[in-house]
C-alpha atoms as a PDB file:
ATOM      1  CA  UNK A   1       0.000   0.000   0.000  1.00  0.00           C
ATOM      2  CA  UNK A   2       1.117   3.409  -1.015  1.00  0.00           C
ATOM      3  CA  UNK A   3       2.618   5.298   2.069  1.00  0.00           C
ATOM      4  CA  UNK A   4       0.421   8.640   2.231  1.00  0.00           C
ATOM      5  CA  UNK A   5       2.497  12.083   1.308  1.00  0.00           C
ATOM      6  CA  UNK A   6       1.691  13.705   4.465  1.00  0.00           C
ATOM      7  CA  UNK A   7       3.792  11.238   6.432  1.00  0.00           C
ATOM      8  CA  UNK A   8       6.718  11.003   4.278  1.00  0.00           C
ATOM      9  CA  UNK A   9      10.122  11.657   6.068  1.00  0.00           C
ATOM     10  CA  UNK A  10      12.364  14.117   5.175  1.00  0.00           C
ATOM     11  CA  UNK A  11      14.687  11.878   3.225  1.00  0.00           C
ATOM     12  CA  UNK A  12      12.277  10.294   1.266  1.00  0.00           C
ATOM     13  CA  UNK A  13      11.788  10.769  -1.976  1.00  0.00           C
ATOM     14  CA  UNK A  14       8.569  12.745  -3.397  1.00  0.00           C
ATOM     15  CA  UNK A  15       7.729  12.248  -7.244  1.00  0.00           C
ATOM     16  CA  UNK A  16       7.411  16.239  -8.154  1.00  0.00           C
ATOM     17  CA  UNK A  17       6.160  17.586 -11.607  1.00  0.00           C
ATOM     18  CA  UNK A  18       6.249  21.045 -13.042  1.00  0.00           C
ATOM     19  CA  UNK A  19       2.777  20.324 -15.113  1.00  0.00           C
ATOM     20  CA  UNK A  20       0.151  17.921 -15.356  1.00  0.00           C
ATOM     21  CA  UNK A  21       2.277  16.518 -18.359  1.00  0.00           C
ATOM     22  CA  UNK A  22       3.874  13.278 -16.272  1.00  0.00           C
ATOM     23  CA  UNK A  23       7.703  15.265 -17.141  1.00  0.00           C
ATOM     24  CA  UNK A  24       9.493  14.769 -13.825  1.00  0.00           C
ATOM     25  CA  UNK A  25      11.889  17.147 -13.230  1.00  0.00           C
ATOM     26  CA  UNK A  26      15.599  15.830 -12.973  1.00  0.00           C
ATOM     27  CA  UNK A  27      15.260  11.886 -12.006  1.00  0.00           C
ATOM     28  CA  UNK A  28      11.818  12.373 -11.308  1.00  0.00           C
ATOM     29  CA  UNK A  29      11.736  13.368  -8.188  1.00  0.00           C
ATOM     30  CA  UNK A  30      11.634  16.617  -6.648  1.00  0.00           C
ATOM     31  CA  UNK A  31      14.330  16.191  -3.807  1.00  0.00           C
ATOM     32  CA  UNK A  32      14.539  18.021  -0.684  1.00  0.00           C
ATOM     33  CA  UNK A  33      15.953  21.246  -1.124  1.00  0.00           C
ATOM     34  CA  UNK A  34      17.703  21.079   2.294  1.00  0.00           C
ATOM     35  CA  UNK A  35      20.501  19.007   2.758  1.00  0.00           C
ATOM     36  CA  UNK A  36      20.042  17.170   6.347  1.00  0.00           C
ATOM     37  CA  UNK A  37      23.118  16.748   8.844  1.00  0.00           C
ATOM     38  CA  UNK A  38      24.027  12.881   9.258  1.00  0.00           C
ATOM     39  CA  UNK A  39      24.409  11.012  12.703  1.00  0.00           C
ATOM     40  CA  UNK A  40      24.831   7.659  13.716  1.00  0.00           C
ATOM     41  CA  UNK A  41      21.929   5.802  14.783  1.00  0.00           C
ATOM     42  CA  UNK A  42      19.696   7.876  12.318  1.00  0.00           C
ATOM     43  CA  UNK A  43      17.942   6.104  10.621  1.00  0.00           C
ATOM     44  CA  UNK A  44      16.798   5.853   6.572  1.00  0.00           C
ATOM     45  CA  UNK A  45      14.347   3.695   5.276  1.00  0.00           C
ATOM     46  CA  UNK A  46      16.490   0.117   6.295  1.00  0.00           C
ATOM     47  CA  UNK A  47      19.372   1.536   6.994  1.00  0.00           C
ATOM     48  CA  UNK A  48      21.351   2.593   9.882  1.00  0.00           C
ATOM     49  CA  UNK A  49      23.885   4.762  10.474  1.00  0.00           C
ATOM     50  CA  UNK A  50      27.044   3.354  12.225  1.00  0.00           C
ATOM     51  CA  UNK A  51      29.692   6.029  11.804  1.00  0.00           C
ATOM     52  CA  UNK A  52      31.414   8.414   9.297  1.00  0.00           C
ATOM     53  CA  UNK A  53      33.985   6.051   7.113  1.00  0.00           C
ATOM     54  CA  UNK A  54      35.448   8.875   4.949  1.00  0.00           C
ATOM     55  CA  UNK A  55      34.757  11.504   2.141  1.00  0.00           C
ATOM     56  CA  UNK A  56      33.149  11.100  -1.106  1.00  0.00           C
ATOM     57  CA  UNK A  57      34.259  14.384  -2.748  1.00  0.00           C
ATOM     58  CA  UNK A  58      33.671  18.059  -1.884  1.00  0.00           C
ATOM     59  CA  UNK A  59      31.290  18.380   1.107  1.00  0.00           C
ATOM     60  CA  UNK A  60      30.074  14.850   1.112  1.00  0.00           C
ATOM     61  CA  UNK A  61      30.779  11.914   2.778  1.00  0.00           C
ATOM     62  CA  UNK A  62      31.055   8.196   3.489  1.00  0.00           C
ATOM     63  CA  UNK A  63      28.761   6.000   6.142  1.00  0.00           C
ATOM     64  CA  UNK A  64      29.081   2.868   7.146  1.00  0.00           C
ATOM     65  CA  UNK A  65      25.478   1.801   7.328  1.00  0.00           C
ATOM     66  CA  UNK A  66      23.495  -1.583   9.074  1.00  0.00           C
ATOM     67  CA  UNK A  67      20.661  -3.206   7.196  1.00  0.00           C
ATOM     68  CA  UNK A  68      17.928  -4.301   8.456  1.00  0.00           C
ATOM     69  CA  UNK A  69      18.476  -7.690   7.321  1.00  0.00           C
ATOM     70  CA  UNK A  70      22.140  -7.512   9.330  1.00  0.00           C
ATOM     71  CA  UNK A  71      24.772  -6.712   6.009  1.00  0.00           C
ATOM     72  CA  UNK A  72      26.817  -3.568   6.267  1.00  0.00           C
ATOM     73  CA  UNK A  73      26.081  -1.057   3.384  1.00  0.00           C
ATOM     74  CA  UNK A  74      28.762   1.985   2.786  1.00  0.00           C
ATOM     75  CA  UNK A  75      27.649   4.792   1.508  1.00  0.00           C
ATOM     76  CA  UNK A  76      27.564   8.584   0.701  1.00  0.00           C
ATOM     77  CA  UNK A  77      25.337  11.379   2.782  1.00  0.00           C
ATOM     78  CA  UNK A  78      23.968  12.501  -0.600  1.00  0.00           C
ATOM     79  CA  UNK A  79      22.182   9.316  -1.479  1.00  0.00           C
ATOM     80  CA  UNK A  80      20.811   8.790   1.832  1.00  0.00           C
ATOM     81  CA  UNK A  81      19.741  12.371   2.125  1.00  0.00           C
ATOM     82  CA  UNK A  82      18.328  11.909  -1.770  1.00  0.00           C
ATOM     83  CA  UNK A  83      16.728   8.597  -1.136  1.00  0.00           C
ATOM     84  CA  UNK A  84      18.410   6.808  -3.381  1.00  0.00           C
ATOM     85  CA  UNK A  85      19.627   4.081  -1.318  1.00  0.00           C
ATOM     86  CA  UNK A  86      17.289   2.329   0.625  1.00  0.00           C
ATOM     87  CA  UNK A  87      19.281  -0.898   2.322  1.00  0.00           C
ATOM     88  CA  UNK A  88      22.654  -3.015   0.866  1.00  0.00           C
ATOM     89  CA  UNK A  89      20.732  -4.600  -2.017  1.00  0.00           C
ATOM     90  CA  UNK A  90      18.009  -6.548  -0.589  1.00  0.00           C
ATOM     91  CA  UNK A  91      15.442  -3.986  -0.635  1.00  0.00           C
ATOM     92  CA  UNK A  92      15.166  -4.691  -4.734  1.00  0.00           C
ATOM     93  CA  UNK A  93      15.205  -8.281  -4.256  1.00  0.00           C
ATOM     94  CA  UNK A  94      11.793  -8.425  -2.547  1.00  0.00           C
ATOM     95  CA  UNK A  95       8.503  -8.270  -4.261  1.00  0.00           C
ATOM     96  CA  UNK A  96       7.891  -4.625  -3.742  1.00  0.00           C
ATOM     97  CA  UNK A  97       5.517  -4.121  -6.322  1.00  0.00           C
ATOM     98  CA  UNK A  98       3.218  -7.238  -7.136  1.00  0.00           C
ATOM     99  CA  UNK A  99       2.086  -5.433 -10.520  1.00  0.00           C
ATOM    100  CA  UNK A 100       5.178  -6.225 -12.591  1.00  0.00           C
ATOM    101  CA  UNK A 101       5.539  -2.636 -13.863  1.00  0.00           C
ATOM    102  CA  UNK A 102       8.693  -2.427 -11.648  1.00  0.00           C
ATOM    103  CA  UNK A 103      11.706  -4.398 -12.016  1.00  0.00           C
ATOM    104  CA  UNK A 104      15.819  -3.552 -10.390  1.00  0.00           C
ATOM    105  CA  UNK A 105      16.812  -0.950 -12.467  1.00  0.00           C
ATOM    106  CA  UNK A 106      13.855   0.451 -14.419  1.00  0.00           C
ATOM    107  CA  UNK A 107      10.990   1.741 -13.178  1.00  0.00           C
ATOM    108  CA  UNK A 108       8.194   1.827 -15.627  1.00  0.00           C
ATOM    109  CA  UNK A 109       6.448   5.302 -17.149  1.00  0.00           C
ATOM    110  CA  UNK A 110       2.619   4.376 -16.312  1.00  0.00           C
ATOM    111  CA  UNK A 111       4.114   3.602 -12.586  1.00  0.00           C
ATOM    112  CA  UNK A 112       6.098   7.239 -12.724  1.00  0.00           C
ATOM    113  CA  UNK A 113       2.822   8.775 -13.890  1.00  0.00           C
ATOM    114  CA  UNK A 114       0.843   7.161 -10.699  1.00  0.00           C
ATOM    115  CA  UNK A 115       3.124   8.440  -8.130  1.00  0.00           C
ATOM    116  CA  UNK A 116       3.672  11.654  -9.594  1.00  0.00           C
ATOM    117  CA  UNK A 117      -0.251  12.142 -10.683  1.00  0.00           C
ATOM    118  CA  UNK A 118      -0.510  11.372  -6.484  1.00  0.00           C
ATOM    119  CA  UNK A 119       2.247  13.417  -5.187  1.00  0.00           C
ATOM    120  CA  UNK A 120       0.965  16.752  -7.448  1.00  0.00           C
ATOM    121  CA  UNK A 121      -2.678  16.405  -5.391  1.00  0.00           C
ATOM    122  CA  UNK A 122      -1.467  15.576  -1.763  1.00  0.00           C
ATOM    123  CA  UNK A 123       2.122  16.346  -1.434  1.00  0.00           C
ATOM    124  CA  UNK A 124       3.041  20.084  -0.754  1.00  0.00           C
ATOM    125  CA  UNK A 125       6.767  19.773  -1.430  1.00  0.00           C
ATOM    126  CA  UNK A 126       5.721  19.320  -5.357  1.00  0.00           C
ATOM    127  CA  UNK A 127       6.335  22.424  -7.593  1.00  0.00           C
ATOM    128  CA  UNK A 128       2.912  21.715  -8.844  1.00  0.00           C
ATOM    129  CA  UNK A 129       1.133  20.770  -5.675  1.00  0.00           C
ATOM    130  CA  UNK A 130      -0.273  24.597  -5.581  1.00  0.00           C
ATOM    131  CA  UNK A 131      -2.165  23.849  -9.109  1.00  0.00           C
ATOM    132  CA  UNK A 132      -4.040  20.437  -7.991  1.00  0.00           C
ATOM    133  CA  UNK A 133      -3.709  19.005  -4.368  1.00  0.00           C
ATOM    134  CA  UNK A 134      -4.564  23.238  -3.320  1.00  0.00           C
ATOM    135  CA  UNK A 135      -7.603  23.448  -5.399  1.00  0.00           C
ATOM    136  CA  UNK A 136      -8.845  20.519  -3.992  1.00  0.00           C
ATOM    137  CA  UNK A 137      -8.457  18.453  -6.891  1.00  0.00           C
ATOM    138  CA  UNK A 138      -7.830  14.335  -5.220  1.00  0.00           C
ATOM    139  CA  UNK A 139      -7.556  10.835  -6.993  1.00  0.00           C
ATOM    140  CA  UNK A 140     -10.663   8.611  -6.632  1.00  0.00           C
ATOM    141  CA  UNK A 141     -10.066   6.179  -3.905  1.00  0.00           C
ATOM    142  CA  UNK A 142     -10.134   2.517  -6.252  1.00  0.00           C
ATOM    143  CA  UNK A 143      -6.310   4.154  -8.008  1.00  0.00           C
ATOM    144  CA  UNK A 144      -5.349   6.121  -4.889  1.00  0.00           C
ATOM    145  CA  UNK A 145      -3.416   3.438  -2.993  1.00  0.00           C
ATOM    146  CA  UNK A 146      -3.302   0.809  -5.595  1.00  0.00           C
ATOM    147  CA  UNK A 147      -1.043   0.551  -9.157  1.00  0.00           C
ATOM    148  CA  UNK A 148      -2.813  -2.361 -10.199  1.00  0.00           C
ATOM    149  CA  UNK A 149      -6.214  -0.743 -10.177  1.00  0.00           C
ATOM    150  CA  UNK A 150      -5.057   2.288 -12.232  1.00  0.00           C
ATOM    151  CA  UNK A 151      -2.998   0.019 -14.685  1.00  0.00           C
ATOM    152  CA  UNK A 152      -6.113  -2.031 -15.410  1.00  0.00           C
ATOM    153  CA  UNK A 153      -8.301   1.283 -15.840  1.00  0.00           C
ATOM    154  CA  UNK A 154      -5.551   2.950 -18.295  1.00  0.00           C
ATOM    155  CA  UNK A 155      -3.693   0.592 -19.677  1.00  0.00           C
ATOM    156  CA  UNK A 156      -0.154   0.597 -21.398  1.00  0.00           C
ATOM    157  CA  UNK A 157       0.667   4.048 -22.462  1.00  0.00           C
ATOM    158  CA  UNK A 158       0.234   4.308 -26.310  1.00  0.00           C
ATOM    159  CA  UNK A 159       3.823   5.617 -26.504  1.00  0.00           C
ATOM    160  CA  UNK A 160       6.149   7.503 -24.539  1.00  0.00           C
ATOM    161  CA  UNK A 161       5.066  10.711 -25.008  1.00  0.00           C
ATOM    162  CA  UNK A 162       1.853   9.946 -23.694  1.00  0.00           C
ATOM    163  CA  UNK A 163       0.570  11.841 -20.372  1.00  0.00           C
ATOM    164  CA  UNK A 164      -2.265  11.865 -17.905  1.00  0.00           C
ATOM    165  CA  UNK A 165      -5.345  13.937 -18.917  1.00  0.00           C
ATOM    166  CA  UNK A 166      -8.579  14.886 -17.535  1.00  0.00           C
ATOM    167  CA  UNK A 167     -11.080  15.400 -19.769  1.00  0.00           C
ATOM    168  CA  UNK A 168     -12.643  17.992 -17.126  1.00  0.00           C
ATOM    169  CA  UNK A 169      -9.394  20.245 -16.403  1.00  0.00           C
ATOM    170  CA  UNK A 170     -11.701  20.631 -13.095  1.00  0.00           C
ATOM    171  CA  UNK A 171     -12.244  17.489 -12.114  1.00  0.00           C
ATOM    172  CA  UNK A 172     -10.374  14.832 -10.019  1.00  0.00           C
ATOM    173  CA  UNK A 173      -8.230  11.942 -11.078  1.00  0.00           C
ATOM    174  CA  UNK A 174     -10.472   8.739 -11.950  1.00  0.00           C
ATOM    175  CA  UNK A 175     -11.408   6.509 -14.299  1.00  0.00           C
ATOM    176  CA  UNK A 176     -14.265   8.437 -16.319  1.00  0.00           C
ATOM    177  CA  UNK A 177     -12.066  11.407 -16.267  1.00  0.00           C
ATOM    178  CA  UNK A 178      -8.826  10.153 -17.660  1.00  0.00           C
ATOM    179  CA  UNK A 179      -7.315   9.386 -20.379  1.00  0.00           C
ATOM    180  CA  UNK A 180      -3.605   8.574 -21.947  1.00  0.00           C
ATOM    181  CA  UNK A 181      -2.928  12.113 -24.533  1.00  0.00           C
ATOM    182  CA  UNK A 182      -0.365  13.606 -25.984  1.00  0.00           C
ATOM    183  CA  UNK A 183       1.108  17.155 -25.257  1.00  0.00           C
ATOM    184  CA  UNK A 184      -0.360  18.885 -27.930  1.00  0.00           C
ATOM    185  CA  UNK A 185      -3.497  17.788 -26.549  1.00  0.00           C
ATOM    186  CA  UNK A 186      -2.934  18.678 -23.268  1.00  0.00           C
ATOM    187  CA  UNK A 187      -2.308  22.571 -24.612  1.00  0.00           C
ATOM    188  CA  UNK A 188      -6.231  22.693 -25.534  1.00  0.00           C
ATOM    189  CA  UNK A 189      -6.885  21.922 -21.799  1.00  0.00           C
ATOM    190  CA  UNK A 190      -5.221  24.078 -19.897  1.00  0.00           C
ATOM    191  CA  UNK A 191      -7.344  25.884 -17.523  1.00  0.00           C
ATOM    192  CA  UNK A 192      -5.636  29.449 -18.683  1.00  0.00           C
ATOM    193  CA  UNK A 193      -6.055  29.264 -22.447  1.00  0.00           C
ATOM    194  CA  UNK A 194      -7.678  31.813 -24.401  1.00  0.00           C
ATOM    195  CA  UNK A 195     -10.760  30.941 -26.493  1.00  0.00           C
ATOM    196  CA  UNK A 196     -11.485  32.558 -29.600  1.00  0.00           C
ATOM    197  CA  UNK A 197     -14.695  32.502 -31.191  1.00  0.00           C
ATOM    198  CA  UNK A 198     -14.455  34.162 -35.047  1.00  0.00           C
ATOM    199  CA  UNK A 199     -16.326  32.856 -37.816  1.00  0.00           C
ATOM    200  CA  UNK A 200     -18.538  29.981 -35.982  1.00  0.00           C
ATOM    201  CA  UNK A 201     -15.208  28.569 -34.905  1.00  0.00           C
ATOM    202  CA  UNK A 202     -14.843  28.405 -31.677  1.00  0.00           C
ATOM    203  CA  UNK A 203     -10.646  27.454 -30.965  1.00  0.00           C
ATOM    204  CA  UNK A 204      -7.826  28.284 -28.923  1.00  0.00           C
ATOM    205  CA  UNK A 205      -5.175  31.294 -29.069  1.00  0.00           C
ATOM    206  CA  UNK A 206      -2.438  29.023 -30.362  1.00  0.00           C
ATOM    207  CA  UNK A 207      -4.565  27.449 -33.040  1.00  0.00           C
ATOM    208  CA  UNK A 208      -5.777  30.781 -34.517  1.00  0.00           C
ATOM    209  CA  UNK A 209      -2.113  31.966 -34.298  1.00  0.00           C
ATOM    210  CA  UNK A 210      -0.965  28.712 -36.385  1.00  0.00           C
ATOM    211  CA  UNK A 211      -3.886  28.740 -38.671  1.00  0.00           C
ATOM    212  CA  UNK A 212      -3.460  32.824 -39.548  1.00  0.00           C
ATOM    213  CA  UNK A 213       0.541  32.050 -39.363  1.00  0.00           C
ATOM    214  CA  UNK A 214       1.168  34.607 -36.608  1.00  0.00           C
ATOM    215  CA  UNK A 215       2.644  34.235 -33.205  1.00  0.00           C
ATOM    216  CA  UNK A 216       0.292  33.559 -30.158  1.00  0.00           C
ATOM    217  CA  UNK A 217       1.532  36.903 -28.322  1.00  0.00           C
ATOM    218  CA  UNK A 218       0.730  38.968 -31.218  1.00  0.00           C
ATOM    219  CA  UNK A 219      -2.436  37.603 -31.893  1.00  0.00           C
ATOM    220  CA  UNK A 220      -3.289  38.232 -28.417  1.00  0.00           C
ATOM    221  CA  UNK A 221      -2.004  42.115 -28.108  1.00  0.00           C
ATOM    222  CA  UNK A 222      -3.795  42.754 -31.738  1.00  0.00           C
ATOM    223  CA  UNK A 223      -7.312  41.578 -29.953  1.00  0.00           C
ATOM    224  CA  UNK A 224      -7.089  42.817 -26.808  1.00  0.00           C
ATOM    225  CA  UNK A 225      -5.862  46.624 -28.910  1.00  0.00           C
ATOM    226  CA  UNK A 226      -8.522  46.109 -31.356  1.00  0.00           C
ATOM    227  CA  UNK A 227     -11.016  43.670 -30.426  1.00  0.00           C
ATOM    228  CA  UNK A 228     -11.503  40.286 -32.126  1.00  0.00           C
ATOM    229  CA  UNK A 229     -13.404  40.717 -35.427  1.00  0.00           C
ATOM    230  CA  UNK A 230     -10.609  43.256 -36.123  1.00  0.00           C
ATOM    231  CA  UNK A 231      -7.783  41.561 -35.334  1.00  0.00           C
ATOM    232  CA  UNK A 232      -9.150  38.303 -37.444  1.00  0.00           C
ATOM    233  CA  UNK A 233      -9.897  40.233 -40.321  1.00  0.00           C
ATOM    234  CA  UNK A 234      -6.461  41.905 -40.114  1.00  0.00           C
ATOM    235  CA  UNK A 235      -4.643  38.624 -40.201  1.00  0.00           C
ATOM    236  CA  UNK A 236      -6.942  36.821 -42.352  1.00  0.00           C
ATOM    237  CA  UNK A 237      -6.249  39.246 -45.259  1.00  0.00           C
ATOM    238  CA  UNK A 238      -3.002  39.339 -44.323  1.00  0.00           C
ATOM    239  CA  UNK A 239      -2.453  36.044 -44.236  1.00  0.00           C
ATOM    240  CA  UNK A 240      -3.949  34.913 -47.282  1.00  0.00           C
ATOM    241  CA  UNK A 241      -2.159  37.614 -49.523  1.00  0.00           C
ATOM    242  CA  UNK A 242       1.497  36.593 -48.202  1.00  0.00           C
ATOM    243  CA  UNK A 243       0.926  32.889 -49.966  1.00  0.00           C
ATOM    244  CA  UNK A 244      -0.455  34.403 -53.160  1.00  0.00           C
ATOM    245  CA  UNK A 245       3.060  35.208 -54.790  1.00  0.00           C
ATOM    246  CA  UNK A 246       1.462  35.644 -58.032  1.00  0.00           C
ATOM    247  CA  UNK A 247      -1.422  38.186 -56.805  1.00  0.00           C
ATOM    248  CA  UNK A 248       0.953  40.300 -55.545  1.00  0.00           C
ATOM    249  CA  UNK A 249       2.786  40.387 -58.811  1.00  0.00           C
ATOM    250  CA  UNK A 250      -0.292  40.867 -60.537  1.00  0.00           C
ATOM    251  CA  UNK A 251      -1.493  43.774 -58.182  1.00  0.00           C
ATOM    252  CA  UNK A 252       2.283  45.682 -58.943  1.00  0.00           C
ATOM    253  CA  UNK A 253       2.372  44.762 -62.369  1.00  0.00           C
ATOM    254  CA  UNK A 254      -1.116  45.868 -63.113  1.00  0.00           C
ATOM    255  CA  UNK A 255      -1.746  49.177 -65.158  1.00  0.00           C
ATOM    256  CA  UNK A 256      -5.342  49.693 -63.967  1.00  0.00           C
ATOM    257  CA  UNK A 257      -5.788  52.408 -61.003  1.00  0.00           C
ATOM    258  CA  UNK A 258      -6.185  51.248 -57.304  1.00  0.00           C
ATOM    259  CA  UNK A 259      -9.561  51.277 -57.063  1.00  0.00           C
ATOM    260  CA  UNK A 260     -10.086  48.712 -60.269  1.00  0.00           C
ATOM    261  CA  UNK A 261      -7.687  46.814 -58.912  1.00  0.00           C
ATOM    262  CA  UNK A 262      -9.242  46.735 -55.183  1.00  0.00           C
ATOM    263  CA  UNK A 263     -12.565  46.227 -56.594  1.00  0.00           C
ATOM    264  CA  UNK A 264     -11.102  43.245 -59.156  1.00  0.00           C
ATOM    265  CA  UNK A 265      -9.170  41.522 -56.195  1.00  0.00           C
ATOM    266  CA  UNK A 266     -10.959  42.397 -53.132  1.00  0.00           C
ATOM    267  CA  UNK A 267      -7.157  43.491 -51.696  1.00  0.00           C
ATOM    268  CA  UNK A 268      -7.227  46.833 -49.770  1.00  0.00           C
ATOM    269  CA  UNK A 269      -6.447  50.238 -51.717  1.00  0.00           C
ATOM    270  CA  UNK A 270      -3.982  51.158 -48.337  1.00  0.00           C
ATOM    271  CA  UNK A 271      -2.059  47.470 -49.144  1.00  0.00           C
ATOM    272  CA  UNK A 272      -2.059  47.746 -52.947  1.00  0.00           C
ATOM    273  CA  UNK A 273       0.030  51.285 -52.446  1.00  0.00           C
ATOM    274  CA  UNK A 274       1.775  49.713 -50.232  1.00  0.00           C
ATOM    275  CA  UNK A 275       2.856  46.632 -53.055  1.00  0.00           C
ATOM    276  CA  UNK A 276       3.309  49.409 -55.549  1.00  0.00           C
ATOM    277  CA  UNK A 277       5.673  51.501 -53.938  1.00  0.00           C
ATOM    278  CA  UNK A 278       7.605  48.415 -52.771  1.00  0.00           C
ATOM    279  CA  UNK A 279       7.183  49.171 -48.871  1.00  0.00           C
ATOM    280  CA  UNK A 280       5.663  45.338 -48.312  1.00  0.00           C
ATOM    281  CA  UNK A 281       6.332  41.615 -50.362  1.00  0.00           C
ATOM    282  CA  UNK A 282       9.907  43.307 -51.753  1.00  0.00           C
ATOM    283  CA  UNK A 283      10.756  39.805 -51.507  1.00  0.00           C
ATOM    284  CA  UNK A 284       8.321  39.067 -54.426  1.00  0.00           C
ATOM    285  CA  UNK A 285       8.320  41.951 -56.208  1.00  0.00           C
ATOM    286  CA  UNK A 286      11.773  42.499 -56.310  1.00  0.00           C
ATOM    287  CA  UNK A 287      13.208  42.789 -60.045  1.00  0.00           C
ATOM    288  CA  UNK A 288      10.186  43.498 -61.617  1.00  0.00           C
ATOM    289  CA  UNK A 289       8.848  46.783 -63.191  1.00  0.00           C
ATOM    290  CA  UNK A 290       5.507  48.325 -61.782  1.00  0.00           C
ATOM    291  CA  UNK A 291       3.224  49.492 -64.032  1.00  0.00           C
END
């Protein structure tokens, strides 16, 4: 059974994410920030301390330890203050984890998205702790202490890149709520995206910004200046007249006046001055002789 958060010792080791995106920050874990003075007869996980044996390069050192199963372990304050020694060897040797998804050296990706989908709602140590586990948001009781039961529920992950999500970016962790997605899905769920509704489309900042091939910040700025049906219209035209190379050619080649020209093309008079006195698409209309 899953050891609850709120009674985890100071040396032991937390699973810490900076998003909801399963990407643990350096091994996975977020380690204590703190580094904690050794003594002997301290104690971590099945170890004890016996006495200092030596150095282990600048500022750290070596510690003869006792198992609990009797062996002598040596080594370094660092990976007893990290948690990343836990006896002399036999600690991997037992059946830890009945579900198979853990084996000596490899810990698998649906069991690092467990703990860290657990430690993000009830451990405050997590960098994310303040965006789920403060706002209330839990795991459902059947995954909350068991692997096995959220394993059977999710399933393999469909590929690495895969990540938790919650269909309601509101609601708690459980079956009818999850889901294995990728990142880019993710983005459309975030609690703090901007919706856009132009058109009878109804989509996020990002995907306006890559459909109108503009930048998400400058979308933005442009509709909060100018409102939205300006902004749209602004990069629409915009937009569609930068991949029409041979409009633009047309439009400075022509020797009708700017109004015909407007009124044949449905381009702007301001933008088809603009194209004839080479201040925009000089890239295109470079070499060639306006009319």
């Amino acid at each position: 059974m899953l050891k609850p958060f709120d009674t985890l010792q100071l040396n032991s080791v937390a699973p810490s994410l900076n998003s909801e995106c399963d990407k643990p920050s350096g091994l996975g874990f977020n380690f204590m920030k703190k580094y904690k003075k050794i003594i002997p007869n301290q104690r971590f996980s099945k170890l004890t301390v016996i006495e200092r044996v030596g150095t282990w390069g600048k500022g750290d050192y070596k510690w003869k330890c006792l198992c609990d199963c009797g062996k002598e372990k040596i080594t370094t304050s660092g990976a007893l203050n990290y948690g990343s020694v836990h006896s002399c060897g036999c600690f991997q040797l037992e059946k830890v984890t009945k579900h198979g998804q853990r084996s000596i050296r490899k810990t698998s990706s649906e069991y690092i998205s467990w703990r860290c989908m657990i430690g993000r709602c009830y451990s405050p140590q997590t960098d994310s702790y303040k965006y789920y586990g403060a706002k209330g948001i839990i795991v459902c009781e059947r995954w909350l202490n068991s692997f096995e039961n959220f394993f059977a529920d999710m399933g393999e992950k469909p590929s690495s890149k895969h990540t938790i999500e919650r269909d309601n970016p509101f609601g708690n962790y459980e079956p009818l709520n999850c889901r294995w997605a990728l990142p880019n899905e993710q983005d459309r769920n975030k609690t703090n995206n901007r919706w856009i509704e132009y058109g009878g489309d109804r989509l996020i900042a990002s995907d306006w910004a890559r459909k109108l091939n503009v930048s998400s910040g400058r979308l933005i700025l442009y509709i909060n200046k100018n409102g939205v049906d300006a902004a749209m219209k602004y990069f629409s035209e915009k937009s569609s007249l930068r991949f029409k190379p041979d409009l633009i050619r047309y439009i400075y080649n022509s020797p009708l006046s700017i109004m015909d020209i407007s009124a044949k093309t449905g381009v702007k008079e301001k933008c088809i001055l603009r194209i004839k006195n080479g201040k925009t698409y000089k890239n295109i209309t470079s070499g060639l002789d306006p009319k």
